[in-house]
N, C-alpha and C. Protein backbone atom coordinates (compact mmCIF):
# COMPACT_ATOMS: atom_id res chain seq x y z
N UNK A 1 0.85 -1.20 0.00
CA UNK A 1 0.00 0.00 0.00
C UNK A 1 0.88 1.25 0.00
N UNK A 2 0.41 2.37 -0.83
CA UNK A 2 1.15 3.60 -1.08
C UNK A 2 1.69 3.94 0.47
N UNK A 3 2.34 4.80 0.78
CA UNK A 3 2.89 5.57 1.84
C UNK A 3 2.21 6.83 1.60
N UNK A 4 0.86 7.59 1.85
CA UNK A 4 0.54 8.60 1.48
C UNK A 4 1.10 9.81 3.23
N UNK A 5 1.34 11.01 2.26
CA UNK A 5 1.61 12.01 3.08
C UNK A 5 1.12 13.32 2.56
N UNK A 6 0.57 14.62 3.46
CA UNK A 6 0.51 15.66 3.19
C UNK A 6 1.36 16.48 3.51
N UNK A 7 1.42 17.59 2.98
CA UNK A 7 2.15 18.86 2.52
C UNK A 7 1.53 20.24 2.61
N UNK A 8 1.96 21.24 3.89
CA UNK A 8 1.41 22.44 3.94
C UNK A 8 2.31 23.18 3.56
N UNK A 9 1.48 24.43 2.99
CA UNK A 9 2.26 25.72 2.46
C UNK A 9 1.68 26.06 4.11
N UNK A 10 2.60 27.51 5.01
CA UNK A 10 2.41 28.20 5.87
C UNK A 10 1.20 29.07 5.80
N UNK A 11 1.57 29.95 5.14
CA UNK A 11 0.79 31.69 5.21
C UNK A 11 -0.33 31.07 4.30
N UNK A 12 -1.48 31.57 5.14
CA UNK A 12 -2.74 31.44 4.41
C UNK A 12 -2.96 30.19 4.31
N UNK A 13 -2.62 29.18 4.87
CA UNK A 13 -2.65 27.67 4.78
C UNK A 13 -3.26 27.11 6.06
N UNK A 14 -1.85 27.47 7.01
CA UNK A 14 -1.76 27.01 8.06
C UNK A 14 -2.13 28.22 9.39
N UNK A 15 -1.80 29.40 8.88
CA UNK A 15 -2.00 30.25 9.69
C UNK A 15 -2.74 31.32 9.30
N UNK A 16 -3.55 32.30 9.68
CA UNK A 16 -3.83 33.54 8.73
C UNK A 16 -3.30 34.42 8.74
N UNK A 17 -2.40 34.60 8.25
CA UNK A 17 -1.19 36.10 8.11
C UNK A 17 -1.26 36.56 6.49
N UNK A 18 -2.05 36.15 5.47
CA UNK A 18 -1.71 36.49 3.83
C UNK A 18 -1.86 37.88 4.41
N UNK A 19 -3.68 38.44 4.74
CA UNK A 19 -3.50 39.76 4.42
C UNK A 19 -3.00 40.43 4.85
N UNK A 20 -2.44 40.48 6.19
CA UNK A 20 -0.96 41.19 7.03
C UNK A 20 0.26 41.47 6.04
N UNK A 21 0.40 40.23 5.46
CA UNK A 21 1.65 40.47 4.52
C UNK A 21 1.44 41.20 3.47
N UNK A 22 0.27 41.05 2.87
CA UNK A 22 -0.50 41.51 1.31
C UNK A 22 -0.33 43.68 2.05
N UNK A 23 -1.08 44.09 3.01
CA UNK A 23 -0.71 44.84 3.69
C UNK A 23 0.11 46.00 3.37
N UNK A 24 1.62 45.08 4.80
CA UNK A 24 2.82 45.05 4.66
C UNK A 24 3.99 45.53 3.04
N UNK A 25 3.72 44.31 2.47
CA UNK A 25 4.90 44.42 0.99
C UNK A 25 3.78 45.84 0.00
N UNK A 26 2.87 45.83 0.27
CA UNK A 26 2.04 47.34 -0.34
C UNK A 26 2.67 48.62 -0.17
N UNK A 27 2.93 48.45 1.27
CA UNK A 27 3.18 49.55 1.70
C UNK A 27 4.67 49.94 1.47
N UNK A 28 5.21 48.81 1.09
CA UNK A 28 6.78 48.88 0.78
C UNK A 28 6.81 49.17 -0.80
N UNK A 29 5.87 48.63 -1.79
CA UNK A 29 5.63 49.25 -2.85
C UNK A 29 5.43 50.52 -3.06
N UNK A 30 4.86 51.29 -1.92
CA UNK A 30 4.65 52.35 -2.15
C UNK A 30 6.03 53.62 -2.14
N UNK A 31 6.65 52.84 -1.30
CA UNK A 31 8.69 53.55 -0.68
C UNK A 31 9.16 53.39 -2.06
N UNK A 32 9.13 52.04 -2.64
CA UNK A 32 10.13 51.91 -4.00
C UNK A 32 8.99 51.25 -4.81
N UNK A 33 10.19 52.16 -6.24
CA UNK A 33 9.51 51.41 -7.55
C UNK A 33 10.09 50.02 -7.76
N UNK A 34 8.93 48.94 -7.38
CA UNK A 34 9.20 47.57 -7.79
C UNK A 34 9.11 47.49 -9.46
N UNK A 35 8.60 48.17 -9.94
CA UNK A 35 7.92 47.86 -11.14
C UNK A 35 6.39 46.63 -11.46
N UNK A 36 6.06 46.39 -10.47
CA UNK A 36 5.32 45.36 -10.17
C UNK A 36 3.95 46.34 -10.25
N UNK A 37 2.87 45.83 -10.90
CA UNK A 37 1.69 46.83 -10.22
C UNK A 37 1.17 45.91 -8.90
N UNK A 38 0.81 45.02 -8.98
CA UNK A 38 0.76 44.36 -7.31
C UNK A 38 1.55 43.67 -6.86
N UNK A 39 2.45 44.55 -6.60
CA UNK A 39 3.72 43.75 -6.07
C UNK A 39 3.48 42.43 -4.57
N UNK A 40 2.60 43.20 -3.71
CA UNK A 40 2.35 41.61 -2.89
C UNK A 40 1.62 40.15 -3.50
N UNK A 41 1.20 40.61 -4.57
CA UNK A 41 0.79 38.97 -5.42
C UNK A 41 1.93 38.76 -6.13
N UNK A 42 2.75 39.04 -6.78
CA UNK A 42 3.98 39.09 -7.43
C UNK A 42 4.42 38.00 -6.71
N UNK A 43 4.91 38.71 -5.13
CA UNK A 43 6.07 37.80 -4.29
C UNK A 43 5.55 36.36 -3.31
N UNK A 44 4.44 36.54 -4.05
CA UNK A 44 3.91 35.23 -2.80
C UNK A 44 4.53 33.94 -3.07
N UNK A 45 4.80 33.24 -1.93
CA UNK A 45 5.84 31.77 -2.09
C UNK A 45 7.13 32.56 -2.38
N UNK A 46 7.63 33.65 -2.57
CA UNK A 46 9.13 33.90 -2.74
C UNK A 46 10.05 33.66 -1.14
N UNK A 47 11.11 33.43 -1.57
CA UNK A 47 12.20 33.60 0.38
C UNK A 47 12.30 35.64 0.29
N UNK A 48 12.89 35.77 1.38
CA UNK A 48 13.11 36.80 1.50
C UNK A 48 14.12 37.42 0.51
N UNK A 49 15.14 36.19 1.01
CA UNK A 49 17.06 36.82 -0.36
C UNK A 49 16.13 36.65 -1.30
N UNK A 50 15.26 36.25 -2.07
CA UNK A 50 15.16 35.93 -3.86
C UNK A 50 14.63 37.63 -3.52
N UNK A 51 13.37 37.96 -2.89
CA UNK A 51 12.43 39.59 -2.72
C UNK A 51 13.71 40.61 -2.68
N UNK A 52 14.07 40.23 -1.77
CA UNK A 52 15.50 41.69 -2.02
C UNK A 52 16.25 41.41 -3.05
N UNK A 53 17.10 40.13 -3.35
CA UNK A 53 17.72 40.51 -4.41
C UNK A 53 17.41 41.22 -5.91
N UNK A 54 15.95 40.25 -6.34
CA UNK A 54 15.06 41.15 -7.21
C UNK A 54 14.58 42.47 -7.60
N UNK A 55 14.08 42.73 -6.23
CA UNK A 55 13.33 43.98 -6.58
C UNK A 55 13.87 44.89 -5.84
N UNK A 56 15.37 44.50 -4.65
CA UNK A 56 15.61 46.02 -3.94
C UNK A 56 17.60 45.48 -4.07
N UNK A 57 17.83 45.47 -5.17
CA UNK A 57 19.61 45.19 -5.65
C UNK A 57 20.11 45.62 -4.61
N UNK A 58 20.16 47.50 -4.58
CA UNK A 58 21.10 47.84 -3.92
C UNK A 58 21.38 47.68 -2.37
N UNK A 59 22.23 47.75 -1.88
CA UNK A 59 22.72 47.55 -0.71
C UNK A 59 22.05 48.60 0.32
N UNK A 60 21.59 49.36 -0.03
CA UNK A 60 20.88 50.56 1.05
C UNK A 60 19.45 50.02 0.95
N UNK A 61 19.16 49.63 0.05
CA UNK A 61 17.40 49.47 -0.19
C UNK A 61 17.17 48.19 0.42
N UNK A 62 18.12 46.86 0.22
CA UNK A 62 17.88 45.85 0.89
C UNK A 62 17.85 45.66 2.14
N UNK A 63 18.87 46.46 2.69
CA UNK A 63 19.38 46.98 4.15
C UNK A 63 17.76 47.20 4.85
N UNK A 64 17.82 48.53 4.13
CA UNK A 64 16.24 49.21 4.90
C UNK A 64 15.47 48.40 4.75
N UNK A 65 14.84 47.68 3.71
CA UNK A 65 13.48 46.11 3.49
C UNK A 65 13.60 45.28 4.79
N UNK A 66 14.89 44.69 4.32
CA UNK A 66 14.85 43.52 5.60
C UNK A 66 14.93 44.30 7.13
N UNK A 67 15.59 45.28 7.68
CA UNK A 67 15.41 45.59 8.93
C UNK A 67 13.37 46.14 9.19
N UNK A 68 13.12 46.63 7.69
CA UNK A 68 11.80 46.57 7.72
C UNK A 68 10.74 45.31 8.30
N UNK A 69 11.05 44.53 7.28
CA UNK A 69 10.74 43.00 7.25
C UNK A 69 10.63 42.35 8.72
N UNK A 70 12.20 42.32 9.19
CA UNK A 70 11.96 42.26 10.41
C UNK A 70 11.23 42.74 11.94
N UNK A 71 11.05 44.13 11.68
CA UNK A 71 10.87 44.48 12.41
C UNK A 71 9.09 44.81 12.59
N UNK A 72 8.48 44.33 11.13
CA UNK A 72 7.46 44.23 11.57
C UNK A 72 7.02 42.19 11.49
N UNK A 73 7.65 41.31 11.53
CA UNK A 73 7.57 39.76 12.00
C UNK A 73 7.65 39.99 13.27
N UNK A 74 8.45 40.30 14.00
CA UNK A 74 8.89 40.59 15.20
C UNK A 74 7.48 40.95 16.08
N UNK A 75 6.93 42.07 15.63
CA UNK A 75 5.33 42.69 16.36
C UNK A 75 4.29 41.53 15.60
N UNK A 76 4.12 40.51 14.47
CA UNK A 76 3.08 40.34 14.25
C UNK A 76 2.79 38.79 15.04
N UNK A 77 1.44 38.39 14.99
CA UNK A 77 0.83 37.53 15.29
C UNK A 77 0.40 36.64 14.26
N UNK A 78 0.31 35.54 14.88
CA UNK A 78 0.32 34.20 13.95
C UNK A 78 -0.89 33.74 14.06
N UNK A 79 -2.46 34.20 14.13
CA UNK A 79 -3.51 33.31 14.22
C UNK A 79 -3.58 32.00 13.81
N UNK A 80 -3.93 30.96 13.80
CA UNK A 80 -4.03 29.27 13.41
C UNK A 80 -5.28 29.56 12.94
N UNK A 81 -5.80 29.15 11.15
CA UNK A 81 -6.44 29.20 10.51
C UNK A 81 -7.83 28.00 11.35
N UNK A 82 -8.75 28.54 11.15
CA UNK A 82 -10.45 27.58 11.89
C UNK A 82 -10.04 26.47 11.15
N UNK A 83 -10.17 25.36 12.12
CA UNK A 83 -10.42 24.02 11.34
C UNK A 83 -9.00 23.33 11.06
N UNK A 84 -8.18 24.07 11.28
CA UNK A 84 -6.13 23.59 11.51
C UNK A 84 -6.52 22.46 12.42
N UNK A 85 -6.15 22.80 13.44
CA UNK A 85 -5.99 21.83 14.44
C UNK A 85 -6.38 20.59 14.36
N UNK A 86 -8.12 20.54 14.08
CA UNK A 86 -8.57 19.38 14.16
C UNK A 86 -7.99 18.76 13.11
N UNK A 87 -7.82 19.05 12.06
CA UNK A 87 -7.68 18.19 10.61
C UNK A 87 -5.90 17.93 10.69
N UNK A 88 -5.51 18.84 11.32
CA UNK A 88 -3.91 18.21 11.43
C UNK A 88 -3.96 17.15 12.66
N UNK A 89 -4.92 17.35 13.88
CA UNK A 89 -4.87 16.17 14.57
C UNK A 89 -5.61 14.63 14.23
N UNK A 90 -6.41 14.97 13.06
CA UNK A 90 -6.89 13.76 12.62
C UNK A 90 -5.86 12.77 11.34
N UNK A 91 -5.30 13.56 10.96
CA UNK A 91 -3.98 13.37 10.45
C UNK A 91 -3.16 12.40 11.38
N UNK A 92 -2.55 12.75 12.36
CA UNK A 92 -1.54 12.48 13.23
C UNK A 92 -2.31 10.75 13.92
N UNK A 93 -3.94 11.34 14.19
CA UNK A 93 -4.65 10.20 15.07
C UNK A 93 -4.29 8.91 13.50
N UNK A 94 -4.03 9.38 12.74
CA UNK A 94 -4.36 8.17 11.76
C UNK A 94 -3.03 7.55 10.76
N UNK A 95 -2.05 8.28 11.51
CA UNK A 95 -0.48 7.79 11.16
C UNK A 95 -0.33 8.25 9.93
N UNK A 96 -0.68 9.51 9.49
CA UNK A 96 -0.46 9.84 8.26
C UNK A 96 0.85 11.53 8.11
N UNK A 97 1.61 11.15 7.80
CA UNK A 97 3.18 11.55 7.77
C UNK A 97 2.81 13.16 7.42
N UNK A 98 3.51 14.46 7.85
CA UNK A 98 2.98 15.71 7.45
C UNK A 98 4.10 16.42 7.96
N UNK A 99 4.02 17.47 6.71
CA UNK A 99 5.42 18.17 6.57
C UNK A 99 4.95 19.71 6.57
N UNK A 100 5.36 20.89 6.98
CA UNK A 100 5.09 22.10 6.92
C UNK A 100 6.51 22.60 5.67
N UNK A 101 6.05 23.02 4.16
CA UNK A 101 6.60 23.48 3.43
C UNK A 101 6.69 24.65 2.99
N UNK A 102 7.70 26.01 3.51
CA UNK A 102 7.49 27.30 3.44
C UNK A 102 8.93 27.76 3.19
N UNK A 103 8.34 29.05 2.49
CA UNK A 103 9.44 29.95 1.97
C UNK A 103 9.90 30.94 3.08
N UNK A 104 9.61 31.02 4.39
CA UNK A 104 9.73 31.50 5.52
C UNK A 104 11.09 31.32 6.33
N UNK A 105 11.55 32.59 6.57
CA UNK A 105 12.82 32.46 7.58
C UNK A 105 13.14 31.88 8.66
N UNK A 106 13.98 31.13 9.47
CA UNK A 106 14.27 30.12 10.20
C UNK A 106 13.83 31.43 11.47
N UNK A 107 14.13 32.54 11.60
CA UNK A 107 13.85 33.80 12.65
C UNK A 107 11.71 33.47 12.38
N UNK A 108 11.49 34.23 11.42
CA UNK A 108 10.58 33.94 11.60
C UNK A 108 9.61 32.72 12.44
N UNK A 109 10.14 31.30 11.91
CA UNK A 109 9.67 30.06 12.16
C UNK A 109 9.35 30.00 13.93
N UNK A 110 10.63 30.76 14.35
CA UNK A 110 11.17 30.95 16.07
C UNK A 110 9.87 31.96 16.49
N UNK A 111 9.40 32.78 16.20
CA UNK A 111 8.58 33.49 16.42
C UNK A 111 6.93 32.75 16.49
N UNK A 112 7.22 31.91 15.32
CA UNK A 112 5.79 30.97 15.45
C UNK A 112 6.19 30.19 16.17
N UNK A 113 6.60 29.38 16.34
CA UNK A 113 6.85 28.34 18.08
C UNK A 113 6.72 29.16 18.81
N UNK A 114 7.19 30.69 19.19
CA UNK A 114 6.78 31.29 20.66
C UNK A 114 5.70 30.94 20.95
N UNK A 115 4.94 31.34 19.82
CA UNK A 115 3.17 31.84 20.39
C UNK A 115 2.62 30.98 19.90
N UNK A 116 2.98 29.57 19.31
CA UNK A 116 2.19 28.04 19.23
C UNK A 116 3.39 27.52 19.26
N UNK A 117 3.70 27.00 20.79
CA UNK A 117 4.72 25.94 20.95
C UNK A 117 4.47 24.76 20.56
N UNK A 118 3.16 24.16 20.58
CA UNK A 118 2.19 23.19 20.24
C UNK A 118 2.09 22.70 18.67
N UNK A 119 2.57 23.43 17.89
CA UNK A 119 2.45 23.33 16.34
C UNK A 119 3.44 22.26 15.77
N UNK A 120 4.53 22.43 15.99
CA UNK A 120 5.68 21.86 15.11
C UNK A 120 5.57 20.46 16.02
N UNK A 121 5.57 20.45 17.22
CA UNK A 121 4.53 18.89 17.42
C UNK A 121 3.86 18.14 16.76
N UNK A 122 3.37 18.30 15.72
CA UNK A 122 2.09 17.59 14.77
C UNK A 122 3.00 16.91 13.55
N UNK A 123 4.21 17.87 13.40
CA UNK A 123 4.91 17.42 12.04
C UNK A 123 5.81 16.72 11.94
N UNK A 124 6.29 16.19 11.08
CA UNK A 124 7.13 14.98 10.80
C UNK A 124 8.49 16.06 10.56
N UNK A 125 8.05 16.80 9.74
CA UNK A 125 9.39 17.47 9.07
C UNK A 125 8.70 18.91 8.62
N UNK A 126 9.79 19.68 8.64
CA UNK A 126 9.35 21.52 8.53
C UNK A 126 10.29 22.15 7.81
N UNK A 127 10.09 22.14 6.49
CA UNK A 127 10.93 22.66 5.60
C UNK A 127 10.72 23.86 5.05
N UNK A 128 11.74 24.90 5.16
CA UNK A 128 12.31 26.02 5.23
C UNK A 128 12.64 27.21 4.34
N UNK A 129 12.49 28.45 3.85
CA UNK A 129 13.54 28.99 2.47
C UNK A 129 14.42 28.52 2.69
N UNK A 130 15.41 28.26 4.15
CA UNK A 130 17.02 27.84 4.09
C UNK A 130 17.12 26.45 3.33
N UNK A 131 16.78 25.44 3.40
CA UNK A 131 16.31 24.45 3.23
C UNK A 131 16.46 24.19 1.68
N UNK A 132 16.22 25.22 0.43
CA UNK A 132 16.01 25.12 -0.49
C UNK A 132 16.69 26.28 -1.64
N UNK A 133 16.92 25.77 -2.69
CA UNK A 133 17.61 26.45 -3.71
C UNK A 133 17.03 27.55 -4.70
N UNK A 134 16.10 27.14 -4.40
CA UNK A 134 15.10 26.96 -5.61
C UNK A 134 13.65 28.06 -5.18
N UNK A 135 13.01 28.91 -4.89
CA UNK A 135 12.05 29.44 -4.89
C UNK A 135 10.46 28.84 -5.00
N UNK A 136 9.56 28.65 -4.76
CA UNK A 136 8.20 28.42 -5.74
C UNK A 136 8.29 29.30 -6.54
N UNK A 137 7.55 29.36 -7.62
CA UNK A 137 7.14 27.95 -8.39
C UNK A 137 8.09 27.00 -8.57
N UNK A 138 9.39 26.74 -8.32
CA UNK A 138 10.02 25.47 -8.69
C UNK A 138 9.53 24.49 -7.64
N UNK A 139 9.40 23.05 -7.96
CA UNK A 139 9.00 22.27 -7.52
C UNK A 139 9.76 21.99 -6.06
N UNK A 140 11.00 22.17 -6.14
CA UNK A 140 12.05 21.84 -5.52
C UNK A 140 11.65 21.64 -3.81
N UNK A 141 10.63 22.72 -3.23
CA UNK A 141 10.33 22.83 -1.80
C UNK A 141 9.40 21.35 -1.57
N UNK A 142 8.98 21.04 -2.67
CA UNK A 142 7.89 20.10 -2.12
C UNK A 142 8.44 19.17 -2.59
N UNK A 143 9.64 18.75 -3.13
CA UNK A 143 10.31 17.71 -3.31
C UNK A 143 11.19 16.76 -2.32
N UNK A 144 11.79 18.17 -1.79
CA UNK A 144 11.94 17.53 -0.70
C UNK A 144 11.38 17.63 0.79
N UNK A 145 10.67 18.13 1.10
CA UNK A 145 9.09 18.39 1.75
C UNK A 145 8.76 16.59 1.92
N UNK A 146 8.56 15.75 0.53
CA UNK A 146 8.09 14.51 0.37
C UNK A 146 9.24 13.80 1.01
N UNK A 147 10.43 13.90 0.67
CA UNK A 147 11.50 12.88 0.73
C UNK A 147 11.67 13.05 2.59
N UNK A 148 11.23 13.94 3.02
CA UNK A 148 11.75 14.32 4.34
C UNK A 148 10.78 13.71 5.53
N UNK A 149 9.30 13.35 4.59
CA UNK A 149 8.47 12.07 5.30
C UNK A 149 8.23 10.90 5.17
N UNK A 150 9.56 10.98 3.73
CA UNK A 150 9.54 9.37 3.40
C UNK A 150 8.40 9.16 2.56
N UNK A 151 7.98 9.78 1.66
CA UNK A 151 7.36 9.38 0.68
C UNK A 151 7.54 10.01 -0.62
N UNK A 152 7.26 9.29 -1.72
CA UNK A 152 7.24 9.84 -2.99
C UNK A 152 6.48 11.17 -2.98
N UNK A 153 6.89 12.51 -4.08
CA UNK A 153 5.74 13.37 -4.58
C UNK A 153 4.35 13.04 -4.85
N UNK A 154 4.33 12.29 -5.84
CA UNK A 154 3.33 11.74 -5.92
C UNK A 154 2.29 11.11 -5.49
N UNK A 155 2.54 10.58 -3.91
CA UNK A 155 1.93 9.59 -3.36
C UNK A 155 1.85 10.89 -1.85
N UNK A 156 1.82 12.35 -2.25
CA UNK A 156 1.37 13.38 -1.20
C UNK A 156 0.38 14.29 -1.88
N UNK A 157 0.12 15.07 -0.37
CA UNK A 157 -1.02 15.93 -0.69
C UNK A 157 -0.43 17.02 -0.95
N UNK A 158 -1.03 18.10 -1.78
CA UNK A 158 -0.26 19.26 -1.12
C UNK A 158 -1.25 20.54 -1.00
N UNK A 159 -1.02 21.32 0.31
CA UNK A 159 -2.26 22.05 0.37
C UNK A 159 -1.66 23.57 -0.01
N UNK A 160 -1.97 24.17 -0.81
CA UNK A 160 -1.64 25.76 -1.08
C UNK A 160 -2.40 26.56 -1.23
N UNK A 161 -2.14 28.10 -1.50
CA UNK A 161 -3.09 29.42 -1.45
C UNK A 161 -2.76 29.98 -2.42
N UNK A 162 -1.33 29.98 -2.82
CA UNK A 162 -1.03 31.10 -4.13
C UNK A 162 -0.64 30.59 -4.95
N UNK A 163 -0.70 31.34 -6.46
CA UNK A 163 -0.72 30.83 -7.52
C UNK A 163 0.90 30.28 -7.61
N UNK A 164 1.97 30.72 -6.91
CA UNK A 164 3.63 30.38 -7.13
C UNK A 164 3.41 28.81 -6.34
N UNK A 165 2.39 28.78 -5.04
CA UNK A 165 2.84 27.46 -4.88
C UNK A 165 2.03 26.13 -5.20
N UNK A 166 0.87 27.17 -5.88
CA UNK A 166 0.27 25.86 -6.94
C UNK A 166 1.09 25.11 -7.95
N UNK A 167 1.83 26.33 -8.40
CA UNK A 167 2.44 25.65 -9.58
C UNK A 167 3.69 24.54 -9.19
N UNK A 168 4.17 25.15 -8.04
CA UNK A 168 5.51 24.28 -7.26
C UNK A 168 4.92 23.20 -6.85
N UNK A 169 3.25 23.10 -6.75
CA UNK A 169 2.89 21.80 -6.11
C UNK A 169 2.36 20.39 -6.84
N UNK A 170 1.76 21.43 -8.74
CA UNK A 170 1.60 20.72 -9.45
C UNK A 170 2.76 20.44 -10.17
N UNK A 171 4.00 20.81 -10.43
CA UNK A 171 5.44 20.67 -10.83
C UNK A 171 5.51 19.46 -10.16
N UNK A 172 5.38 19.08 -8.99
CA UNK A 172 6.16 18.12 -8.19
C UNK A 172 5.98 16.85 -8.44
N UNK A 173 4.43 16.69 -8.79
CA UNK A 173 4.04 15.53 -9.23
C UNK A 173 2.42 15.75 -8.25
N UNK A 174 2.51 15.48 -6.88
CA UNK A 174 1.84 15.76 -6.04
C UNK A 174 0.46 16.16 -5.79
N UNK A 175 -0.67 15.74 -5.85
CA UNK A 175 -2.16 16.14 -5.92
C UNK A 175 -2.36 17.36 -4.99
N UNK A 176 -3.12 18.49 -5.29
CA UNK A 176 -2.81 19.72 -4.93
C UNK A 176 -4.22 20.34 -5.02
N UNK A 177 -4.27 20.51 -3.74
CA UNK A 177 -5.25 21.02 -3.27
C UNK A 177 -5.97 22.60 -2.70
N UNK A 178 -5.99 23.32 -3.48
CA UNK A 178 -6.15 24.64 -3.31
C UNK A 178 -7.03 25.17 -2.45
N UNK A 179 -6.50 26.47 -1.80
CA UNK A 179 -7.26 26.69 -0.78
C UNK A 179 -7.66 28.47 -0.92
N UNK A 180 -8.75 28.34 -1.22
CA UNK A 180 -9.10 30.06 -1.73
C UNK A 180 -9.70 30.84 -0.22
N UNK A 181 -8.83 30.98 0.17
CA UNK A 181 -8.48 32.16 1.73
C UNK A 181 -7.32 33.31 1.73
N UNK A 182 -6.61 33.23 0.41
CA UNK A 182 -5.77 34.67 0.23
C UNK A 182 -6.45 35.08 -1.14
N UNK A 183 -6.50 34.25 -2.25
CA UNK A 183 -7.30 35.23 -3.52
C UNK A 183 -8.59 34.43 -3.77
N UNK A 184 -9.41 34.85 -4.52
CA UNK A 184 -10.56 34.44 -4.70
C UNK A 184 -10.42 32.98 -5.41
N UNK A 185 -11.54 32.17 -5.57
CA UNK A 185 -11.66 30.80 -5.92
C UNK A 185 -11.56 31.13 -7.88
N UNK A 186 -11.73 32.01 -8.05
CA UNK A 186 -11.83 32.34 -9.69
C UNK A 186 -10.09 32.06 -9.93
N UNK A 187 -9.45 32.88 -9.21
CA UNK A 187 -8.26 32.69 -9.55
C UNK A 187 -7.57 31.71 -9.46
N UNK A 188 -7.75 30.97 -8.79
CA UNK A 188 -7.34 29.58 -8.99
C UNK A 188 -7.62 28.05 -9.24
N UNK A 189 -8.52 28.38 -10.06
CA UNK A 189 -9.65 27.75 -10.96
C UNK A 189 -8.36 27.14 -12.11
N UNK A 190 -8.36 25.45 -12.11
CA UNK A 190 -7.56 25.06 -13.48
C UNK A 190 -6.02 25.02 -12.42
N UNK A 191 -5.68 25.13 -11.36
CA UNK A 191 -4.31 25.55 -10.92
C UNK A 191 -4.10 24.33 -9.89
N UNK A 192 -5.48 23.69 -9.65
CA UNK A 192 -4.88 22.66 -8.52
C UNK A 192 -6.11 21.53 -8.88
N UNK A 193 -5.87 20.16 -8.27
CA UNK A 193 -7.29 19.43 -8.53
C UNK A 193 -8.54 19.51 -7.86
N UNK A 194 -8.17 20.27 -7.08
CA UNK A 194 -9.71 20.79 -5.95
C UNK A 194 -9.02 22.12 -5.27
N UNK A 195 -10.43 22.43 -5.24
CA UNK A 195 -10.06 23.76 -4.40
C UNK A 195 -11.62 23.71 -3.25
N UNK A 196 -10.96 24.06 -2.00
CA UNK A 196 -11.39 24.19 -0.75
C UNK A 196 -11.17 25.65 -0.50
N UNK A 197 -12.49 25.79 0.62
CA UNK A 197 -12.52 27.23 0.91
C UNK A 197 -11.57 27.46 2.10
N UNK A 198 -11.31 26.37 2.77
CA UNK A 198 -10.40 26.25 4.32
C UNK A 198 -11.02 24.83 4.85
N UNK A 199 -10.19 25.08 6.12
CA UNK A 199 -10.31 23.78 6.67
C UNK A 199 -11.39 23.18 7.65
N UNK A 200 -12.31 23.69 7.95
CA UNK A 200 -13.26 24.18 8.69
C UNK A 200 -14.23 22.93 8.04
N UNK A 201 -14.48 22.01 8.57
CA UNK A 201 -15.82 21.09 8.11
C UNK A 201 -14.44 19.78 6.90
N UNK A 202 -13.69 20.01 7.06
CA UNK A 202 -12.84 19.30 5.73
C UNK A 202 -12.46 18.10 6.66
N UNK A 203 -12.73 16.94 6.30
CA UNK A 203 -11.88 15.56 6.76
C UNK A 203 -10.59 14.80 5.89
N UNK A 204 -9.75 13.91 6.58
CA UNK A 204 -9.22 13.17 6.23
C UNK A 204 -9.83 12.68 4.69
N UNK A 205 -10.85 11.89 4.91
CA UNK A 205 -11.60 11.17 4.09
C UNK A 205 -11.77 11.72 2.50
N UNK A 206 -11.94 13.06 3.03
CA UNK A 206 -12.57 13.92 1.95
C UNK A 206 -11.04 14.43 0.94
N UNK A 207 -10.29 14.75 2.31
CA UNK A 207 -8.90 14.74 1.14
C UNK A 207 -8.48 13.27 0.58
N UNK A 208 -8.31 11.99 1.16
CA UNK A 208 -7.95 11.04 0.13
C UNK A 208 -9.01 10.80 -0.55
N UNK A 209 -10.47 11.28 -0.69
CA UNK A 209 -11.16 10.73 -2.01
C UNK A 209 -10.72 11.86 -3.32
N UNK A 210 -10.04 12.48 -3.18
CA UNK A 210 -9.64 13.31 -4.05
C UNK A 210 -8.66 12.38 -4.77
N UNK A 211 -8.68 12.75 -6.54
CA UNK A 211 -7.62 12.18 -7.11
C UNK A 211 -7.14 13.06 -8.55
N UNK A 212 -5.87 12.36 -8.70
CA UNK A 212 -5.70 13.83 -9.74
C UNK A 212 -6.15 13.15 -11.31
C-alpha cells in the first residue's frame, strides 16, 4: 500500500497572516519602484534573499526592506487558521506523515513556536527557504518536503493558497489542493485538482477521495 503524506504551504494555509503580509509588501511598494503593479501577489511563495535581491539590488534598499521585514515579523501575530488543528490532529490520530513546506525564515519560524509551541509537534518534518535552492514555483520545496516524510511526490497531498505554490505543487508531481483564503476561488480555478474554501468542516476522508 502507497505511503501517502501531506504537505502544507504556511501563510494562508496554516496560519492567517496572507493579508498582514499583502498589507505590509504594499506599503513597501509604495517607498520603492518595484515595477510590479501588485507587487504583494507578485512575491507570494518567494524567500526573502530571492524579494531583495530582485526587486531592492542595492545595498541601502535591501538593508532598509529587511530591517523593515523584520521588524514588523517581530510585532506580528500568527492566528491558526479555523479548522487547523482538528484536521492536522486527525492526520496524526491516523499515522499519516505531514510536513510544513514554506518559503519563511528560520527567525521567523522561532517566532511561530513562541506563540504556538504546540504546532511543530504535529509534524514529521518543517521545511524552510534555508532548506532550499530553488524558490516556488520550482518544484524543488515540495520535493523535498516529500523525501523528508519518506514518501514519494506523488503519493502526497499538497495544500496551497497562491498561484507560485500551486504551480511548485503541481510541478512536483503531487495532488494539490487549493485553498481560496488569500485570492478568490476564480483565480485559482484550473491551478490545482480541488479547491477548498479552508479547513473548517474538511476531513481526512474527503482529502484522500480526491484524485488527480
Amino acid at each position: 500500500m502507497k505511503r501517502r503524506g501531506v504537505l502544507f504551504d504556511l501563510d494562508g494555509v496554516l496560519i492567517d497572516s496572507e493579508r498582514l503580509y499583502s498589507e505590509f509588501y504594499d506599503g513597501i511598494a509604495e517607498l520603492y519602484d518595484t515595477g510590479e503593479e501588485n507587487f504583494s501577489l507578485a512575491i507570494k511563495g518567494s524567500t526573502i534573499e530571492k524579494i531583495l535581491a530582485k526587486y531592492f539590488p542595492s545595498p541601502e534598499a535591501s538593508a532598509d526592506v529587511l530591517e523593515r521585514i523584520n521588524r514588523f515579523e517581530a510585532e506580528m501575530q500568527y492566528p491558526i487558521c479555523e479548522g487547523v488543528i482538528e484536521f492536522i490532529t486527525e492526520l496524526k490520530n491516523r499515522n499519516i506523515p505531514m510536513a510544513i513546506v514554506t518559503s519563511s525564515s528560520e527567525n521567523k519560524m522561532q517566532r511561530l513556536y513562541a506563540q504556538h509551541p504546540e504546532l511543530p509537534e504535529y509534524f514529521d518534518a518543517i521545511v524552510t527557504g534555508s532548506d532550499v535552492t530553488k524558490s516556488k514555483p520550482d518544484p524543488e520545496s515540495y520535493i523535498i518536503g516529500a523525501e523528508s516524510i519518506g514518501c514519494n511526490p506523488e503519493d502526497c497531498f499538497v495544500f496551497e493558497d497562491s498561484i507560485s505554490g500551486l504551480a511548485a505543487g503541481m510541478a512536483s508531481g503531487a495532488t494539490v489542493i487549493g485553498l481560496a483564503t488569500t485570492l478568490p476561488a476564480d483565480m485559482l480555478k484550473g491551478k490545482a485538482h480541488e479547491l477548498i474554501d479552508g479547513f473548517a468542516g474538511f476531513t481526512v476522508d474527503a482529502m484522500l477521495s480526491i484524485v488527480k
